[in-house]
Protein backbone atom coordinates (compact mmCIF):
# COMPACT_ATOMS: atom_id res chain seq x y z
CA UNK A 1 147.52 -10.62 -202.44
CA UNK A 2 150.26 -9.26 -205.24
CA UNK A 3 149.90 -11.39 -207.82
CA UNK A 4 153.77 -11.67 -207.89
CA UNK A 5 153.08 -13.35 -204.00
CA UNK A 6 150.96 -15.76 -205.23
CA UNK A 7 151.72 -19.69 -204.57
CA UNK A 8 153.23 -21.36 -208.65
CA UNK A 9 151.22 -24.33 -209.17
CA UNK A 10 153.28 -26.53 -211.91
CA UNK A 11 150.36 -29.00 -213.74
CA UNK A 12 152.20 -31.54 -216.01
CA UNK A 13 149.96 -33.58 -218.48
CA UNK A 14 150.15 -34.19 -221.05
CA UNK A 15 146.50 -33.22 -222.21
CA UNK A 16 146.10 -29.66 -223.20
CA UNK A 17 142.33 -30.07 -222.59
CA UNK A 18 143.12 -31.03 -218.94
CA UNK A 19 145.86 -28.64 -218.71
CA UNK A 20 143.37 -25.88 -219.82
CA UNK A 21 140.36 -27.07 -217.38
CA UNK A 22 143.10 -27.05 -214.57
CA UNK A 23 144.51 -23.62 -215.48
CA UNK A 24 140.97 -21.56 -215.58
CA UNK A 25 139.76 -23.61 -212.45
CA UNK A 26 143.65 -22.21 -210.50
CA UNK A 27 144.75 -19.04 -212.28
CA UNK A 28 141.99 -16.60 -210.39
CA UNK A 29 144.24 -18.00 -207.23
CA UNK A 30 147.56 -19.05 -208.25
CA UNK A 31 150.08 -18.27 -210.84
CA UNK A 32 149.94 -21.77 -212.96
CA UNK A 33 152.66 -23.15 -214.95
CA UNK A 34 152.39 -26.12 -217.98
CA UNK A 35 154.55 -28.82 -218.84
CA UNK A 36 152.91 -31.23 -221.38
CA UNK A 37 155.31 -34.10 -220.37
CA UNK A 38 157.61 -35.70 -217.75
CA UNK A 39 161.10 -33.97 -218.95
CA UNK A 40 159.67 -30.73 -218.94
CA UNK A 41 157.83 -31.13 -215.96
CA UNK A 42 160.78 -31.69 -213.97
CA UNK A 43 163.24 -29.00 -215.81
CA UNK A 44 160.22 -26.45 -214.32
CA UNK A 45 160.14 -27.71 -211.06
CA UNK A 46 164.07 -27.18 -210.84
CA UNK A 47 164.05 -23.22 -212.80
CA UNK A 48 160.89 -22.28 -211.51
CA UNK A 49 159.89 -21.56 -207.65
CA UNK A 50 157.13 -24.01 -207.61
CA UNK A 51 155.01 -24.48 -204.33
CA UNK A 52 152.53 -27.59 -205.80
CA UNK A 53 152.70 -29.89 -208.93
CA UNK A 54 149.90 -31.75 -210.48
CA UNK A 55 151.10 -34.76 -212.05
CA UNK A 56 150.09 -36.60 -214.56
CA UNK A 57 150.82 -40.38 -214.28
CA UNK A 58 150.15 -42.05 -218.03
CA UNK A 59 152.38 -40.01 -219.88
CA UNK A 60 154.72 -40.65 -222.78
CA UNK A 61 158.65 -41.02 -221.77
CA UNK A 62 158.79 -40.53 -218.26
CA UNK A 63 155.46 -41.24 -216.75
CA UNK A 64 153.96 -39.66 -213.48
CA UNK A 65 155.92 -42.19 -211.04
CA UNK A 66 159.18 -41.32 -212.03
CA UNK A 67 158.82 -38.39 -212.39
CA UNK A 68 157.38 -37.90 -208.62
CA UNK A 69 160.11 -40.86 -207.68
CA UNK A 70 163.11 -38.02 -208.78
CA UNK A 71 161.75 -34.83 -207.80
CA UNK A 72 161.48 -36.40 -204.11
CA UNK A 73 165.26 -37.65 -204.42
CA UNK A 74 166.29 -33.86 -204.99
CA UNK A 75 166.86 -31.71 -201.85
CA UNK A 76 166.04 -28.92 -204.24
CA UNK A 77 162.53 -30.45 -204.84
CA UNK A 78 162.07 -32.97 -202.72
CA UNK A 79 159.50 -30.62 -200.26
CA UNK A 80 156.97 -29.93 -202.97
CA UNK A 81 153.70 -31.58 -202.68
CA UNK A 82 152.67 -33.48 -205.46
CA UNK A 83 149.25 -34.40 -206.19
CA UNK A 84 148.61 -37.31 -208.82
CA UNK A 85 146.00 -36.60 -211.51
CA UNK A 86 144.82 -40.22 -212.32
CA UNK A 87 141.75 -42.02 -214.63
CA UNK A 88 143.22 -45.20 -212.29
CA UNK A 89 141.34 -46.86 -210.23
CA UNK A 90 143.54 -49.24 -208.72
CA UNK A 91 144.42 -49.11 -204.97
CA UNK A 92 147.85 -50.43 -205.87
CA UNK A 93 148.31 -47.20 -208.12
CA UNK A 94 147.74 -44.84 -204.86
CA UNK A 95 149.78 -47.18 -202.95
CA UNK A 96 152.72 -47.18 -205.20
CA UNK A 97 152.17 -43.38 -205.63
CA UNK A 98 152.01 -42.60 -202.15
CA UNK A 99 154.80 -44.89 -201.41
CA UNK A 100 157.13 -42.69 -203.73
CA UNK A 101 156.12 -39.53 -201.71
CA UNK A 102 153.09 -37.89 -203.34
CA UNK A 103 150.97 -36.08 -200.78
CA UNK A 104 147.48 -37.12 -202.60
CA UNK A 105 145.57 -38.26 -205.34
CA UNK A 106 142.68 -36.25 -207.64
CA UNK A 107 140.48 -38.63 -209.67
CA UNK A 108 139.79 -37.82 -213.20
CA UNK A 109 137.63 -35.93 -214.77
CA UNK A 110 138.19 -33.66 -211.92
CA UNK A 111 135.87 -31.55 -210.31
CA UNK A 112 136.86 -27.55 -209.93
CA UNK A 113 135.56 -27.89 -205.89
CA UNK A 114 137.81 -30.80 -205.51
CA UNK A 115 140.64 -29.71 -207.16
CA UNK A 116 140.52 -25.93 -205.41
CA UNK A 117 139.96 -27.83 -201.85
CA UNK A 118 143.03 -30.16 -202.26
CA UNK A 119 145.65 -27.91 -203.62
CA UNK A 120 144.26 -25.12 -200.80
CA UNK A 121 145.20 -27.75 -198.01
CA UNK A 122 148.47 -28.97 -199.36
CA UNK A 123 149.51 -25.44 -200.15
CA UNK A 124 149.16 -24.79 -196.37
CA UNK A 125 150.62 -27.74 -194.93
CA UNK A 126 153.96 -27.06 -196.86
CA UNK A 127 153.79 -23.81 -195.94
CA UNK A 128 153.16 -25.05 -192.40
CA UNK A 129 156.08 -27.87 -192.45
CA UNK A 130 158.33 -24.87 -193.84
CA UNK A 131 157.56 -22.59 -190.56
CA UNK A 132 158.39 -25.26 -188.01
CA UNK A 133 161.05 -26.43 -190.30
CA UNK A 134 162.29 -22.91 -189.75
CA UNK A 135 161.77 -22.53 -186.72
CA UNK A 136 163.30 -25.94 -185.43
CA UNK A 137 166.36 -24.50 -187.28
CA UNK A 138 166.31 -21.48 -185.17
CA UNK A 139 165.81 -23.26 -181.67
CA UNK A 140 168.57 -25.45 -182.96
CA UNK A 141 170.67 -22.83 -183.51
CA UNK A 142 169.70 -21.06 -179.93
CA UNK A 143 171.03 -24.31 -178.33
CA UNK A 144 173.92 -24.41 -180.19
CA UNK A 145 174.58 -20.70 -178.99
CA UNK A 146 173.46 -21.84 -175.41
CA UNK A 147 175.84 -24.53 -175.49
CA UNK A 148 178.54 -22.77 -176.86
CA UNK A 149 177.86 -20.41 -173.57
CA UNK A 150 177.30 -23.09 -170.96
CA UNK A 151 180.95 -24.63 -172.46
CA UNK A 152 182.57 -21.31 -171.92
CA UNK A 153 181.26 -20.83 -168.56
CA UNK A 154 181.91 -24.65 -168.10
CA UNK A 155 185.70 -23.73 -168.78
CA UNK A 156 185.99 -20.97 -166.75
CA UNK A 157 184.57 -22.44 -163.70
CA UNK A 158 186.94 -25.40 -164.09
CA UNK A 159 190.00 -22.01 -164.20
CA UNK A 160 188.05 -20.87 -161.12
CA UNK A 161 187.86 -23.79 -159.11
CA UNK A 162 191.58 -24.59 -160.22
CA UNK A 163 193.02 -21.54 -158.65
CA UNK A 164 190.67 -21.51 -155.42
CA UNK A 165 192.53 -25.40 -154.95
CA UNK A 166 195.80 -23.95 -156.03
CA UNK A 167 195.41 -20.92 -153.54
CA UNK A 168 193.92 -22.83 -150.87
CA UNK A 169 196.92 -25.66 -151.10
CA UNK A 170 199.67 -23.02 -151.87
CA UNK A 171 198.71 -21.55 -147.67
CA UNK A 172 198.70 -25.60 -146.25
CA UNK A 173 201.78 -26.26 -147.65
CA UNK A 174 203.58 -23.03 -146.61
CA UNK A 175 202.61 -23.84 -142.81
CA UNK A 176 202.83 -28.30 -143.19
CA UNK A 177 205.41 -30.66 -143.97
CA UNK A 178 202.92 -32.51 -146.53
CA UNK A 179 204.36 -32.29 -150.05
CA UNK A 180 202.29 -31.55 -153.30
CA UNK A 181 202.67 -34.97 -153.95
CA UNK A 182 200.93 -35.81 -151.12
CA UNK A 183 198.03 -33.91 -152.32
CA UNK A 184 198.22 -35.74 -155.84
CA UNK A 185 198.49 -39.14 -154.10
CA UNK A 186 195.58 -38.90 -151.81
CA UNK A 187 193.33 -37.02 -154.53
CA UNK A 188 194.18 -40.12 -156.67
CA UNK A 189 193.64 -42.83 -154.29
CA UNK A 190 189.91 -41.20 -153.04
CA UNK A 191 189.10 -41.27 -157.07
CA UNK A 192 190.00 -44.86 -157.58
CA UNK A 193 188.45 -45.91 -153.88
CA UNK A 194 185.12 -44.11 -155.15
CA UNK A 195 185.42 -45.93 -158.37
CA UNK A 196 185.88 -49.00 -157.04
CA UNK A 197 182.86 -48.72 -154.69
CA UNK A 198 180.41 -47.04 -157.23
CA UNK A 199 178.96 -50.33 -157.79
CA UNK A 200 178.47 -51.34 -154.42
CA UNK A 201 174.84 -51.07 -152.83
CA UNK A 202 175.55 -48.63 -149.80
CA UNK A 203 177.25 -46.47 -152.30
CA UNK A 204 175.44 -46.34 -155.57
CA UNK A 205 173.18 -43.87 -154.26
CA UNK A 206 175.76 -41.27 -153.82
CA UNK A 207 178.82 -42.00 -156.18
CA UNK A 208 178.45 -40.98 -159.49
CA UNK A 209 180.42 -39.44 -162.35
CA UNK A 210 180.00 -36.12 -161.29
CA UNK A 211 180.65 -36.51 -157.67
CA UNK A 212 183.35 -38.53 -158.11
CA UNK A 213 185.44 -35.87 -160.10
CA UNK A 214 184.32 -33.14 -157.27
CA UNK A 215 186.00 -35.71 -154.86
CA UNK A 216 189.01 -35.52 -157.01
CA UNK A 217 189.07 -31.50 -157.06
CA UNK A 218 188.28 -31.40 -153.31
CA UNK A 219 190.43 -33.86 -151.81
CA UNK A 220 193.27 -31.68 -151.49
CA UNK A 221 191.66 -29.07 -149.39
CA UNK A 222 191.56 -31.97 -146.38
CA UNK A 223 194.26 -29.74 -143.86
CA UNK A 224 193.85 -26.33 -145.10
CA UNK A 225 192.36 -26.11 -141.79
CA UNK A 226 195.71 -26.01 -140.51
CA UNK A 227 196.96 -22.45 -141.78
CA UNK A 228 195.10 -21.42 -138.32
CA UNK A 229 196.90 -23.61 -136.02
CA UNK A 230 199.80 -21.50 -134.09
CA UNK A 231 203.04 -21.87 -134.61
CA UNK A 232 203.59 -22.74 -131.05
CA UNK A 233 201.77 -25.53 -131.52
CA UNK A 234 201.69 -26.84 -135.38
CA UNK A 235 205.63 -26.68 -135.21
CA UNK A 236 206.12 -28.06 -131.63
CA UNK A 237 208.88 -30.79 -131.34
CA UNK A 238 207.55 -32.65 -128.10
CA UNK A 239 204.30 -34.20 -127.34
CA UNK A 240 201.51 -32.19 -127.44
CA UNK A 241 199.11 -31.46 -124.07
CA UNK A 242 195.87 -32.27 -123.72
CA UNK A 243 194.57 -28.42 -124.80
CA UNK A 244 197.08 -28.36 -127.40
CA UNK A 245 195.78 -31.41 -129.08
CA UNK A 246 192.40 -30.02 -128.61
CA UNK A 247 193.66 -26.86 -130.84
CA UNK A 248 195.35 -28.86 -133.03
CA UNK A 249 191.84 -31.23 -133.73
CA UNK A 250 190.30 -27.44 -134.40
CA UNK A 251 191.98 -27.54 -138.08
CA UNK A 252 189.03 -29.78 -139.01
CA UNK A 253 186.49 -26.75 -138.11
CA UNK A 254 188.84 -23.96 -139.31
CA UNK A 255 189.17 -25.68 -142.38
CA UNK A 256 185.63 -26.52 -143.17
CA UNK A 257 185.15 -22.70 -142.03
CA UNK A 258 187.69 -21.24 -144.40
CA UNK A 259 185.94 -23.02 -147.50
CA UNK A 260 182.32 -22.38 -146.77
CA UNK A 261 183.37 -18.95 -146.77
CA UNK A 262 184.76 -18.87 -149.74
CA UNK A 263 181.73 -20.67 -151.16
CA UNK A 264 179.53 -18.02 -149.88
CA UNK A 265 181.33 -15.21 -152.53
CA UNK A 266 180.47 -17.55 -155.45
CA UNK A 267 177.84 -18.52 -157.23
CA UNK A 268 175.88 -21.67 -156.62
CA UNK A 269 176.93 -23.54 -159.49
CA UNK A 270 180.86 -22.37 -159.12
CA UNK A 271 180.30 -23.72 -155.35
CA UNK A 272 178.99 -26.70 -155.46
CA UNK A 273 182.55 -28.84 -155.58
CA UNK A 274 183.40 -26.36 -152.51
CA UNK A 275 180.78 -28.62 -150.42
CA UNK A 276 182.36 -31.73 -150.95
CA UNK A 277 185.55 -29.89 -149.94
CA UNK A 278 184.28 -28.51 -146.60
CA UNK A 279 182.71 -31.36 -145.47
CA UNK A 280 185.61 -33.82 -146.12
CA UNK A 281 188.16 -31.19 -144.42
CA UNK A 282 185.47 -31.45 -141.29
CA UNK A 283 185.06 -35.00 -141.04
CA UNK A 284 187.86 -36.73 -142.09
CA UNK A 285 189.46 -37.21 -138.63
CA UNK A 286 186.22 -38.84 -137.85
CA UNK A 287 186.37 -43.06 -137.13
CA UNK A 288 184.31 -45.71 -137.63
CA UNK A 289 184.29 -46.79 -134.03
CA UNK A 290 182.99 -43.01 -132.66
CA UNK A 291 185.93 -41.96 -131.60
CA UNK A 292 187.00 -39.75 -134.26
CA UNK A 293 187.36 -35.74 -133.85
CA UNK A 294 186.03 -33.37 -133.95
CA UNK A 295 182.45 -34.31 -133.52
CA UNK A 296 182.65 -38.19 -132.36
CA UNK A 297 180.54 -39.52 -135.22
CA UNK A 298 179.99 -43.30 -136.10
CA UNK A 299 179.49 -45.38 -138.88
CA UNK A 300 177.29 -44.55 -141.79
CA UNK A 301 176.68 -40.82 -139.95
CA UNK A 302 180.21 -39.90 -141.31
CA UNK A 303 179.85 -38.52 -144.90
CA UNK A 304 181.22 -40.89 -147.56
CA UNK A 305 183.50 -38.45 -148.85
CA UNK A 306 185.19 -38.59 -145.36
CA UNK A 307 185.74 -41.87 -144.98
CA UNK A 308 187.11 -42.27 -148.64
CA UNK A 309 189.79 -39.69 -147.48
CA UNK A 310 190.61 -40.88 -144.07
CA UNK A 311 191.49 -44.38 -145.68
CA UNK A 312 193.95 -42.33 -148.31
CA UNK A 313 195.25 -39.92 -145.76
CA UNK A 314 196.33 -43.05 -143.59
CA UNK A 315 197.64 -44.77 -146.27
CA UNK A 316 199.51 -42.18 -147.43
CA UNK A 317 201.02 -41.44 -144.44
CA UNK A 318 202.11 -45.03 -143.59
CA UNK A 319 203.50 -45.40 -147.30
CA UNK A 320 205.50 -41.88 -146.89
CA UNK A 321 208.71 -41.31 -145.21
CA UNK A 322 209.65 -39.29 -142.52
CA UNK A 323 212.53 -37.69 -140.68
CA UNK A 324 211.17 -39.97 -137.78
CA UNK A 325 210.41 -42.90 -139.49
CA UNK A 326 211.24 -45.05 -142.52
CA UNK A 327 208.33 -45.59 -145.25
CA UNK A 328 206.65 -48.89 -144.51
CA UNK A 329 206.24 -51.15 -147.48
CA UNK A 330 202.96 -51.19 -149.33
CA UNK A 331 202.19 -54.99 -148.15
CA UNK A 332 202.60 -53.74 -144.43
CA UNK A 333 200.88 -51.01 -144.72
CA UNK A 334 197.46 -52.64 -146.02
CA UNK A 335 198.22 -55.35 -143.68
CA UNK A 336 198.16 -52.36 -141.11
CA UNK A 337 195.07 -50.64 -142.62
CA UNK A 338 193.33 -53.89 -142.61
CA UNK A 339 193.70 -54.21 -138.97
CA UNK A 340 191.55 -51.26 -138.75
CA UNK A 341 188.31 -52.48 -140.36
CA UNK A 342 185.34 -51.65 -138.57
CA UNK A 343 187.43 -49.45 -136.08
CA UNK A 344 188.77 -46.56 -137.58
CA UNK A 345 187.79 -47.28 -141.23
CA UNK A 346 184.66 -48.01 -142.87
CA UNK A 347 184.88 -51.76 -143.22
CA UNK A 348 183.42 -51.83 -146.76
CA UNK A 349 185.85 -48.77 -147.75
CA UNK A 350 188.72 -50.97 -146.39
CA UNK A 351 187.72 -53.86 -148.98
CA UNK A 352 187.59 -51.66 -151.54
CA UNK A 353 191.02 -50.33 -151.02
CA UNK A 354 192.32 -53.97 -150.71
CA UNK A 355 190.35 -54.77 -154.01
CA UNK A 356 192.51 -52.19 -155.96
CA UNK A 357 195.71 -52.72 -154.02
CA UNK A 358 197.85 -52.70 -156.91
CA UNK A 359 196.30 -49.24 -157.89
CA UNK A 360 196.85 -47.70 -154.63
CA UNK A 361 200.65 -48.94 -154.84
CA UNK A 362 200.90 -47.76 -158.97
CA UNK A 363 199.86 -44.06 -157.79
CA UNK A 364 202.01 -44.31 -154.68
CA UNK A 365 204.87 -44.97 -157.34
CA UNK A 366 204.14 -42.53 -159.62
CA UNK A 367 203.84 -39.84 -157.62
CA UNK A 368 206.57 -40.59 -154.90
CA UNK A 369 208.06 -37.78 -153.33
CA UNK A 370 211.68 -37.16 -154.10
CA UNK A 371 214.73 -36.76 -151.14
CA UNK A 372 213.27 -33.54 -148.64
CA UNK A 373 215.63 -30.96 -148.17
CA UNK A 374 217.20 -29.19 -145.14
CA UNK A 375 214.22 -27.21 -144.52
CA UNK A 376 211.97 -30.35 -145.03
CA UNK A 377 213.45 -32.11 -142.62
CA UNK A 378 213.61 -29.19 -140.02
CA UNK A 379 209.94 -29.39 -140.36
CA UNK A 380 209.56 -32.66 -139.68
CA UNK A 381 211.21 -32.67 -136.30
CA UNK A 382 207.79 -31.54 -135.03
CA UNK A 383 205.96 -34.34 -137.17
CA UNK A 384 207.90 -36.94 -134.77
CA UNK A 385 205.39 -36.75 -131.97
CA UNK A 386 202.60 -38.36 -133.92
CA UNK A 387 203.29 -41.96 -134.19
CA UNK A 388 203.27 -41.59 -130.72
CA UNK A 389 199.83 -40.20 -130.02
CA UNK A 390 200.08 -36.38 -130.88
CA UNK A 391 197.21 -35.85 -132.43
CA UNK A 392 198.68 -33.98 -135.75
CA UNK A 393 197.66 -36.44 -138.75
């Protein structure tokens, strides 16, 4: 080793025979620095690059506590070891010294083995508490970089899944009469009916924070399905047939289909709200009772996310006008919702939504659509078929 590379041992004592025993048992080893009091002792340890001090305690001035007591209150010095050089004997000496941060103690008169042994060991467990130091630095700093990535990919998934919503509502509401107020109604109530129930024991399982804000992103992609219903039949102004209503139930499946494809071009992370989507555009025609569309299911076998959004899309609907029908009243339309427990709604889903009535009614408010227009109402002329069993909604 250089001699220039070698560890600085500081010894402070103020007895130059000690100081002289210390420096020929160290200097072969170490470079070795003297300070024959407390002041001096610590203006070294702050001008020099000292790796170990051997400290004196009885000392004129400032004795061997304080001066250990300040050098550990320093950032600058605070990581040097400090071994105590003591003719004490007393266990509440080492305690009090080790309590102020000295690493050990060496027992005078000392004995060259000793001495070499204990400054050896402390030597490498600074220099071993100064690598992981280091290198905890350096993994922190990797997960600050790795966050600082995951946050940028975080942001623009949230742009991606924005415009796949915004692209995938822009085609339902060129081909429906639902307004984009709709959308931000029902998307509201299935957050605040998911909230509500997050608590309760059939649904704790399954609603959490991050599902609940995919149900919020998703909830508008309910009837994209129906971009691939015909004209002939999505703008019909009479009562649909039998096979007609048939097509018209086949929005759930085309809509469901449309997402999952687009979920199969992205990644699996920039998917995963897209599932949530597809499966409430599938099932949320589905009832309680089993006889739902399009596959008949009952009860718990319809997905939660489903049910949530058949209670808003109902609700919605019955709160909304229409060219064929006035808007019924918030109080008639729970009163009308409620008459539906354990038929076409979810009985437990229902009590939530009657739990946060006034929340329901606040976003129905806020977000109330304003006077259609000509066009608006010509395309609700069709719409007038389904309070009378059309099979549209």
């Amino acid at each position: 080793m250089n001699k220039d590379d070698r560890p600085r041992v500081l010894i402070v004592d103020d007895s130059l025979n000690n100081v002289e025993l210390l420096g020929n048992i160290l200097s072969a080893d170490y470079v070795v620095s003297f300070a024959s009091n407390g002041s001096e002792g610590l203006d070294l340890a702050m001008r020099l690059p000292t790796d170990l001090v051997l400290l004196d305690i009885v000392m004129p001035g400032i004795d061997g506590f304080e001066v250990c007591r300040r050098l550990k209150a320093n950032p600058a010095t605070r990581g040097i070891p400090v071994i105590f050089l003591t003719s004490l004997d007393s266990a509440v000496d080492e305690e009090h010294g080790l309590s102020l941060g000295a690493e050990d103690f060496i027992h005078k008169p000392v004995s060259p083995p000793v001495v070499l042994a204990r400054v050896r060991t402390h030597l490498s467990l600074a220099k071993a508490s100064r690598e992981l130091k280091r290198h905890n630095e350096r993994l922190e700093q990797m997960v600050a970089e790795r966050t600082r990535e995951i946050l940028r990919r975080d942001e623009q998934l949230i742009a991606a899944q924005t415009a796949t919503i915004t692209a995938f509502c822009a085609l339902a509401e060129a081909r429906d009469n639902e307004t984009g107020n709709h959308i931000r109604r029902t998307q509201h109530y299935v957050r605040v009916l998911a909230e509500e129930l997050r608590s309760h024991s059939r649904f704790r399982p399954y609603l959490n924070d991050e599902v609940i804000q995919l149900l919020f992103k998703s909830a508008p992609l309910h009837d994209v399905g129906k971009v691939a219903i015909p004209d002939a039949i999505l703008l019909k102004p009479g009562r649909l047939t039998a096979e007609e209503r048939k097509v018209m139930e086949h929005h759930c499946v085309a809509g469901r289909d449309a997402i999952a494809a687009a979920a199969h071009q992205l990644d699996e992370g920039d998917s995963a709200f897209l599932f949530h989507a597809a499966e409430i555009a599938y099932n949320h025609h589905e009832r309680w009772d089993g006889k739902g569309y399009p596959r008949g299911l009952a009860g718990d076998a319809i997905p939660v996310s489903a049910r949530l959004m058949a209670v808003a899309d109902v609700y919605d609907a019955l709160i909304s006008r229409r060219i064929y029908k006035e808007a019924c009243s918030h109080e008639a339309s729970m009163r009308m919702m409620l008459a539906e427990r354990g038929t076409h709604f979810d009985p437990d889903v229902i009590d939530a939504m009657l739990a946060i009535s006034e929340a329901m009614d606040a976003i129905a408010r806020h977000y109330q659509d304003t006077s259609p227009g000509p066009a608006m109402l010509a395309r609700e002329m069709e719409r007038a078929v389904l309070m009378e069993g059309g099979g549209r909604t």
